[in-house]
C-alpha atoms as a PDB file:
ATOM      1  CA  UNK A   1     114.633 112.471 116.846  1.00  0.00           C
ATOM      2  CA  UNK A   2     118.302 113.899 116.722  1.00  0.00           C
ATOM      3  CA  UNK A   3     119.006 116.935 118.798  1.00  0.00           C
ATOM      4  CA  UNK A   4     119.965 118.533 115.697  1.00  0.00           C
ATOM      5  CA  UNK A   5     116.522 117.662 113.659  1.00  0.00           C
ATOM      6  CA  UNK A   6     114.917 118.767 116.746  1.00  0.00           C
ATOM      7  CA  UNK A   7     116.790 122.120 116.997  1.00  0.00           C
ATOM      8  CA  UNK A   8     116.099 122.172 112.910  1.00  0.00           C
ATOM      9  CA  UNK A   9     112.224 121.568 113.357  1.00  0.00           C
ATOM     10  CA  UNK A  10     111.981 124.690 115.767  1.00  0.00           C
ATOM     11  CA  UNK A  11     114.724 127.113 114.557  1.00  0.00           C
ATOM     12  CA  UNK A  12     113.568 127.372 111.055  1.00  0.00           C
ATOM     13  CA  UNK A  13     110.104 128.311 111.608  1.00  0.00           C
ATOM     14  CA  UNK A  14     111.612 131.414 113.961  1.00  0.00           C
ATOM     15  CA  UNK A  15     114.399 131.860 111.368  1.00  0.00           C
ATOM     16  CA  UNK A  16     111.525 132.444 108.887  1.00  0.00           C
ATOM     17  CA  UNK A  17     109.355 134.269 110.811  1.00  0.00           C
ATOM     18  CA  UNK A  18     112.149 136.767 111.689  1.00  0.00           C
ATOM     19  CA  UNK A  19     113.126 136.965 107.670  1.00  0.00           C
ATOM     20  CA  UNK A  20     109.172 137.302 106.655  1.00  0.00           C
ATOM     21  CA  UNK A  21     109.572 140.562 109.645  1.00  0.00           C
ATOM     22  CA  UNK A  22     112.672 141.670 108.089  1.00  0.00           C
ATOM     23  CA  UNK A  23     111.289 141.656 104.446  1.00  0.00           C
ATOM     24  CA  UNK A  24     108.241 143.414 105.541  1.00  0.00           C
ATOM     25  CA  UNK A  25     110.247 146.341 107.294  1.00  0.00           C
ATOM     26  CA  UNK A  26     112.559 146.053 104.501  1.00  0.00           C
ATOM     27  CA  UNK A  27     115.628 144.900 106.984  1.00  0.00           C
ATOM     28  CA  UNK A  28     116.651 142.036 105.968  1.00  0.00           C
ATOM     29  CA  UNK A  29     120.573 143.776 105.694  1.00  0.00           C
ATOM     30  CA  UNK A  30     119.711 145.066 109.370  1.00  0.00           C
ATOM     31  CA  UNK A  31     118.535 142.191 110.834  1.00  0.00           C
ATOM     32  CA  UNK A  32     121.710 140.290 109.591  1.00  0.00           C
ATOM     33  CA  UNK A  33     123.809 142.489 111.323  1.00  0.00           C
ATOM     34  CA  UNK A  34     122.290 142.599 114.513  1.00  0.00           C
ATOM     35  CA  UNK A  35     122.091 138.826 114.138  1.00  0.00           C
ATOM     36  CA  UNK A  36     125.878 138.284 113.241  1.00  0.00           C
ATOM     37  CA  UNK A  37     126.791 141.035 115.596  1.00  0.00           C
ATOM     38  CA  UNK A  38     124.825 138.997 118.661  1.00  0.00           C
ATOM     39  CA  UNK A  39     126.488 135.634 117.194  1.00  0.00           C
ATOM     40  CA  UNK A  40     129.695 137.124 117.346  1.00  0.00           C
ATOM     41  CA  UNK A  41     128.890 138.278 121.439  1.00  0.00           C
ATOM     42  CA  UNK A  42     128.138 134.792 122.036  1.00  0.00           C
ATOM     43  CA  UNK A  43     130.840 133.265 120.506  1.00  0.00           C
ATOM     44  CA  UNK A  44     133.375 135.674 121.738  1.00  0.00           C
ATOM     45  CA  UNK A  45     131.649 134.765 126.026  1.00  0.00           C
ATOM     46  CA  UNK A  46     130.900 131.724 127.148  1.00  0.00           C
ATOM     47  CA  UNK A  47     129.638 133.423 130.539  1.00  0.00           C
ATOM     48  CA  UNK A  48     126.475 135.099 127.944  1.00  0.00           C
ATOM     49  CA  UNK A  49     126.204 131.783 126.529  1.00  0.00           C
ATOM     50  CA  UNK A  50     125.967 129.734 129.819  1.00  0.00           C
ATOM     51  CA  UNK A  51     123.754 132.731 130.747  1.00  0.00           C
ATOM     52  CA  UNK A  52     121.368 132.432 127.892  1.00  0.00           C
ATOM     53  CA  UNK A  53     121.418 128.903 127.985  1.00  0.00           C
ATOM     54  CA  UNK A  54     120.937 127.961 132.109  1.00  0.00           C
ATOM     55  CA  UNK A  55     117.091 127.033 132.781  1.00  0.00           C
ATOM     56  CA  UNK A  56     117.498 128.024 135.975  1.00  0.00           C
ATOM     57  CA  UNK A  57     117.866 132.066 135.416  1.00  0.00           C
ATOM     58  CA  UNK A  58     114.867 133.622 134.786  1.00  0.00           C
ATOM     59  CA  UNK A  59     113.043 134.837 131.361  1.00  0.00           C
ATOM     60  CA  UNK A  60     112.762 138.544 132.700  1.00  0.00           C
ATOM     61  CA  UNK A  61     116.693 138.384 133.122  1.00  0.00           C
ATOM     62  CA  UNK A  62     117.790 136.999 130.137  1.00  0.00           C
ATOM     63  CA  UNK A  63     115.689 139.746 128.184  1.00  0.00           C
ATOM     64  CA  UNK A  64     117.114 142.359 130.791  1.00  0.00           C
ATOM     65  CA  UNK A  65     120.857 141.292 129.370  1.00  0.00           C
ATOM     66  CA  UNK A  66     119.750 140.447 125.924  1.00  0.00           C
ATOM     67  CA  UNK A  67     118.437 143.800 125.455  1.00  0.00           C
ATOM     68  CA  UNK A  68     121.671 145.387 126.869  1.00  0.00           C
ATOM     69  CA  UNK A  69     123.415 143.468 124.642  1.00  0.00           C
ATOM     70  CA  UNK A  70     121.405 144.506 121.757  1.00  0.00           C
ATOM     71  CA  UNK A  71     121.139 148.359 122.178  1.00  0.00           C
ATOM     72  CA  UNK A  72     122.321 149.281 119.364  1.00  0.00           C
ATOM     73  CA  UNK A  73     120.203 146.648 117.356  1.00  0.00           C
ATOM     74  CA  UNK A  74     116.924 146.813 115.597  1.00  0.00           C
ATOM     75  CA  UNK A  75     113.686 147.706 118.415  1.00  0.00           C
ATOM     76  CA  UNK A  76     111.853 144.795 116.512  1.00  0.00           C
ATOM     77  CA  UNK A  77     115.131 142.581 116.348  1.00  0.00           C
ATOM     78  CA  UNK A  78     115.421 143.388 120.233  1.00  0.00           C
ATOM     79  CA  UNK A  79     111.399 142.738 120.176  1.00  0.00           C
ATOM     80  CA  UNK A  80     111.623 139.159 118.016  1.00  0.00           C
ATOM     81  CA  UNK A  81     114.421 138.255 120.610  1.00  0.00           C
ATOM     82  CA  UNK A  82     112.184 138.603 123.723  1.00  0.00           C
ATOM     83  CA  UNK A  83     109.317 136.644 122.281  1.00  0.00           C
ATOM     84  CA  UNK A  84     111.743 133.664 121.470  1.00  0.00           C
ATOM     85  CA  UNK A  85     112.499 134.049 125.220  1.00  0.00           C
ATOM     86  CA  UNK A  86     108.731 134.347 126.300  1.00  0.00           C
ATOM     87  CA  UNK A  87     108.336 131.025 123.922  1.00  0.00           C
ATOM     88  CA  UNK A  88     110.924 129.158 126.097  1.00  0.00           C
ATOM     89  CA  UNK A  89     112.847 128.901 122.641  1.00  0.00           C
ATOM     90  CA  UNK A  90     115.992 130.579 124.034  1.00  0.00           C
ATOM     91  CA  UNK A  91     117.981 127.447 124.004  1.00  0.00           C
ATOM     92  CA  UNK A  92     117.609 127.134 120.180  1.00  0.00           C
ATOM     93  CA  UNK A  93     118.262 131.000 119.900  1.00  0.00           C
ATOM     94  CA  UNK A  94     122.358 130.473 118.352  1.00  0.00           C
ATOM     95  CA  UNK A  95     120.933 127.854 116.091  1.00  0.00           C
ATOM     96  CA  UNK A  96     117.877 130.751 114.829  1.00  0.00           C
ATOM     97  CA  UNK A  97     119.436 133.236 114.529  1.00  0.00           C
ATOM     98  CA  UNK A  98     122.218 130.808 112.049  1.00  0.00           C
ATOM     99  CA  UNK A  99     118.975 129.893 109.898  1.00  0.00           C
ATOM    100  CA  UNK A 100     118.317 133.243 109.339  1.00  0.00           C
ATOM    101  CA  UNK A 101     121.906 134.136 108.115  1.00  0.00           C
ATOM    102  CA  UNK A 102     121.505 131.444 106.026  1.00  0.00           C
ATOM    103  CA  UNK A 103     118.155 132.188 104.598  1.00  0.00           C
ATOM    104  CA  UNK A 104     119.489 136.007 103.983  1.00  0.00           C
ATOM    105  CA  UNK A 105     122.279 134.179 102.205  1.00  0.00           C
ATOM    106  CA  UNK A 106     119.854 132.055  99.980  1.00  0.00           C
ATOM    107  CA  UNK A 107     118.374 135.603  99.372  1.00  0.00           C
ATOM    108  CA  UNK A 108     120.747 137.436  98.036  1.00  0.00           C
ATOM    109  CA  UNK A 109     122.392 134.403  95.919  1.00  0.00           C
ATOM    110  CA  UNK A 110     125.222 133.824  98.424  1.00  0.00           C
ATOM    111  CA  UNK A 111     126.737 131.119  98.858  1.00  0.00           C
ATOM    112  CA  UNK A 112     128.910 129.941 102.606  1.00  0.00           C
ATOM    113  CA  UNK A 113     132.262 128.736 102.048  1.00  0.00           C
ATOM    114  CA  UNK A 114     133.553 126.756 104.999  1.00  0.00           C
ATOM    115  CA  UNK A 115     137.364 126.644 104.700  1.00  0.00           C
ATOM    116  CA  UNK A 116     140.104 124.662 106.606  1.00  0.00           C
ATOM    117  CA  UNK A 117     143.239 125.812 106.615  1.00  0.00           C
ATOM    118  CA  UNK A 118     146.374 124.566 107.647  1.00  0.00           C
ATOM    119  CA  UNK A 119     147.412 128.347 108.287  1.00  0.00           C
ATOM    120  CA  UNK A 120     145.902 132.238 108.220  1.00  0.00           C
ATOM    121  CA  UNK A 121     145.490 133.032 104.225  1.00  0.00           C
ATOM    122  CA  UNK A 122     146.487 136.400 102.286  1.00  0.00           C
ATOM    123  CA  UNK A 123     143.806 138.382 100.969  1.00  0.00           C
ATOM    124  CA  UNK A 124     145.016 137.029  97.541  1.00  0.00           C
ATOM    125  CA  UNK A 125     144.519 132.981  98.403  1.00  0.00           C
ATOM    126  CA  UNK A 126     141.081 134.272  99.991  1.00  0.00           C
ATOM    127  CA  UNK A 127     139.783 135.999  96.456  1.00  0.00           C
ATOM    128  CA  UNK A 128     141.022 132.863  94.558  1.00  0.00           C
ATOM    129  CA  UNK A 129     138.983 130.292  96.609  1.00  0.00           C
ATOM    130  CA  UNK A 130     135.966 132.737  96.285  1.00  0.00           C
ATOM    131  CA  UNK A 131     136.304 132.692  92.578  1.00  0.00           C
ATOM    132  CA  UNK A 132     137.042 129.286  92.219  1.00  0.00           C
ATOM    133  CA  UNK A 133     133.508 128.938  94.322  1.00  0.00           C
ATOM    134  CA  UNK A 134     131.722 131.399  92.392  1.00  0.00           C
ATOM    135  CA  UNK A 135     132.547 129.351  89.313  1.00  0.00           C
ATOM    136  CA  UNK A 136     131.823 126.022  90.575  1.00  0.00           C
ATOM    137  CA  UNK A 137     128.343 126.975  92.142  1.00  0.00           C
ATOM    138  CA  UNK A 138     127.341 130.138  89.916  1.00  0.00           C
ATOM    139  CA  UNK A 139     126.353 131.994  93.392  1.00  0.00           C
ATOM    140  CA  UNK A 140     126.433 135.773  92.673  1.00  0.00           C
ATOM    141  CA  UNK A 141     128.953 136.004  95.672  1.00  0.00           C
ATOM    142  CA  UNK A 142     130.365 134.075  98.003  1.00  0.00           C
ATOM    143  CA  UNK A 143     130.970 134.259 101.637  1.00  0.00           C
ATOM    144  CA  UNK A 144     133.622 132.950 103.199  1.00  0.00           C
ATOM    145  CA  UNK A 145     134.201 131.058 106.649  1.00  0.00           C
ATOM    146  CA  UNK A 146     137.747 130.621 107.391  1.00  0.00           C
ATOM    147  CA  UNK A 147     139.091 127.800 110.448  1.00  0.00           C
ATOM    148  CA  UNK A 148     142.645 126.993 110.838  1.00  0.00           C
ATOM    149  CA  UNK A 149     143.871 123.047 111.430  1.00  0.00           C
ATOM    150  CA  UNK A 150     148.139 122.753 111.196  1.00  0.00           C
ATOM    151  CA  UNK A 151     146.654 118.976 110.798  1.00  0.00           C
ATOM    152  CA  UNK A 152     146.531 119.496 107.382  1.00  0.00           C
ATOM    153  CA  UNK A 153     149.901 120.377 107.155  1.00  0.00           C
ATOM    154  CA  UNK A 154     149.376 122.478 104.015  1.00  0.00           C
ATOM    155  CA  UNK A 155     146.722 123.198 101.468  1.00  0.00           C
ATOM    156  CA  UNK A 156     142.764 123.945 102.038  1.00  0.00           C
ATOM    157  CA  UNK A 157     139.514 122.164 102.189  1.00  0.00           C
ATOM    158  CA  UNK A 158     136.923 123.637 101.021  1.00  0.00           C
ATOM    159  CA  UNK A 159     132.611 122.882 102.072  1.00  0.00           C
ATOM    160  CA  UNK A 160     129.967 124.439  99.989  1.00  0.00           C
ATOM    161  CA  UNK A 161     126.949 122.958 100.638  1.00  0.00           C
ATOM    162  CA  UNK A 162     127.281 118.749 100.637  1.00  0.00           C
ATOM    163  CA  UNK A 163     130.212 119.452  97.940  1.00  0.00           C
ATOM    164  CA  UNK A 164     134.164 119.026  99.530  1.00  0.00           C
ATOM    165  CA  UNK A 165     136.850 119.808  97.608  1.00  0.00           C
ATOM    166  CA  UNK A 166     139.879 118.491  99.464  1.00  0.00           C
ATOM    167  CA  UNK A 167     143.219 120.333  98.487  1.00  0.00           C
ATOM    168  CA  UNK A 168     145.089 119.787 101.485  1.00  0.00           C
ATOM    169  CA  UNK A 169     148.507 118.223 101.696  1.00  0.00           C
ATOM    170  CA  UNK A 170     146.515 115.417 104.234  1.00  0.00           C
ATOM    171  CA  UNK A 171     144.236 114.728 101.711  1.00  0.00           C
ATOM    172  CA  UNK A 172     146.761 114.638  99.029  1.00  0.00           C
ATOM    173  CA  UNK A 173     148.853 111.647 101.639  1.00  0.00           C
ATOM    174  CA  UNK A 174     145.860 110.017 101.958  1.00  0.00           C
ATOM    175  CA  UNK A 175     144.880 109.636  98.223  1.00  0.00           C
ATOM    176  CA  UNK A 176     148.610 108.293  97.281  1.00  0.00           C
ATOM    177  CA  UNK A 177     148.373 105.842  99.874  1.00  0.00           C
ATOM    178  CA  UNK A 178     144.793 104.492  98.719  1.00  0.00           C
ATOM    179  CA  UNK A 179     146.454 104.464  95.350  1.00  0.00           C
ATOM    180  CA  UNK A 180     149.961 102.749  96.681  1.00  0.00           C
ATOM    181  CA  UNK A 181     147.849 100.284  98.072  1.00  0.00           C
ATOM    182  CA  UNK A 182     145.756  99.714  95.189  1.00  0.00           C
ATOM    183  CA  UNK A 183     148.553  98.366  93.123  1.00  0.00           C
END
């Protein structure tokens, strides 16, 4: 088994168990906040991360800076994170707390949009690609998740799901050369 399938097999059970919470409460806009706010902390410090992550440092510490970390969050997102740390699930907590963003997604008809781009785009080039996804996929909205790579050297390419639309200038190369070849 993968790490991946094995960080799959535990973090969607949490992931669902934290949305089933979240419905109850009627939180589910909360919860994603206080989960994109702490994915956002983690991504932004690779000290917290190390922190989180090192088996060494002890489960009463971890909640001790989690909860810091979370004070302005949810008590019973605070609460969920400190029994995924009793659980020993800490390790998998990036990759739970991702499931549930994803399940909110799949709740509210959103679709993620993961875009490459050669460079940063307007606001305007950012409502086109959302339309163009909104058309292709019929989501109700679409949420977008921008990364730059000058590899490209111009254009976008654009993941929804398993589809890839390839606009980029690379892509484009690439193409006339399988075609130049072809002849």
């Amino acid at each position: 088994m993968s790490a991946t399938t094995l960080a799959s097999e535990i973090a969607v059970p949490y992931a669902q168990a934290l949305m089933a919470l979240a419905k109850d409460q009627s939180k589910t806009d909360q919860f994603g906040d206080d989960a994109n706010a702490l994915l956002d902390l983690i991504g932004a410090s690779s000290e917290l991360k190390d922190f989180l992550m090192n088996p060494l440092v002890s489960a009463d510490a971890k909640k001790g800076v989690l909860q810091q970390a979370c004070a302005d969050s949810d008590p019973l997102f605070a609460n969920f994170l400190k029994l995924v740390i009793d659980k020993g699930r800490v390790v998998f907590l990036i990759d739970i707390l991702k499931q549930y963003r994803a399940l909110l997604r799949s709740l509210k008809g959103v679709v993620l949009a993961e875009v490459t781009a050669a460079i940063e785009l307007t606001d305007e080039q950012k409502s086109a690609i959302c339309t163009r996804v909104q058309a292709m996929t019929g989501a109700q909205s679409v949420e977008l998740s921008v990364t730059l790579d000058p590899d490209l050297l111009g254009g976008v390419i654009i993941k929804v799901g398993s589809q890839i639309v390839d606009a980029s200038l690379r892509g484009q190369l690439r193409r006339l050369s399988l075609q130049l070849g072809a002849v």
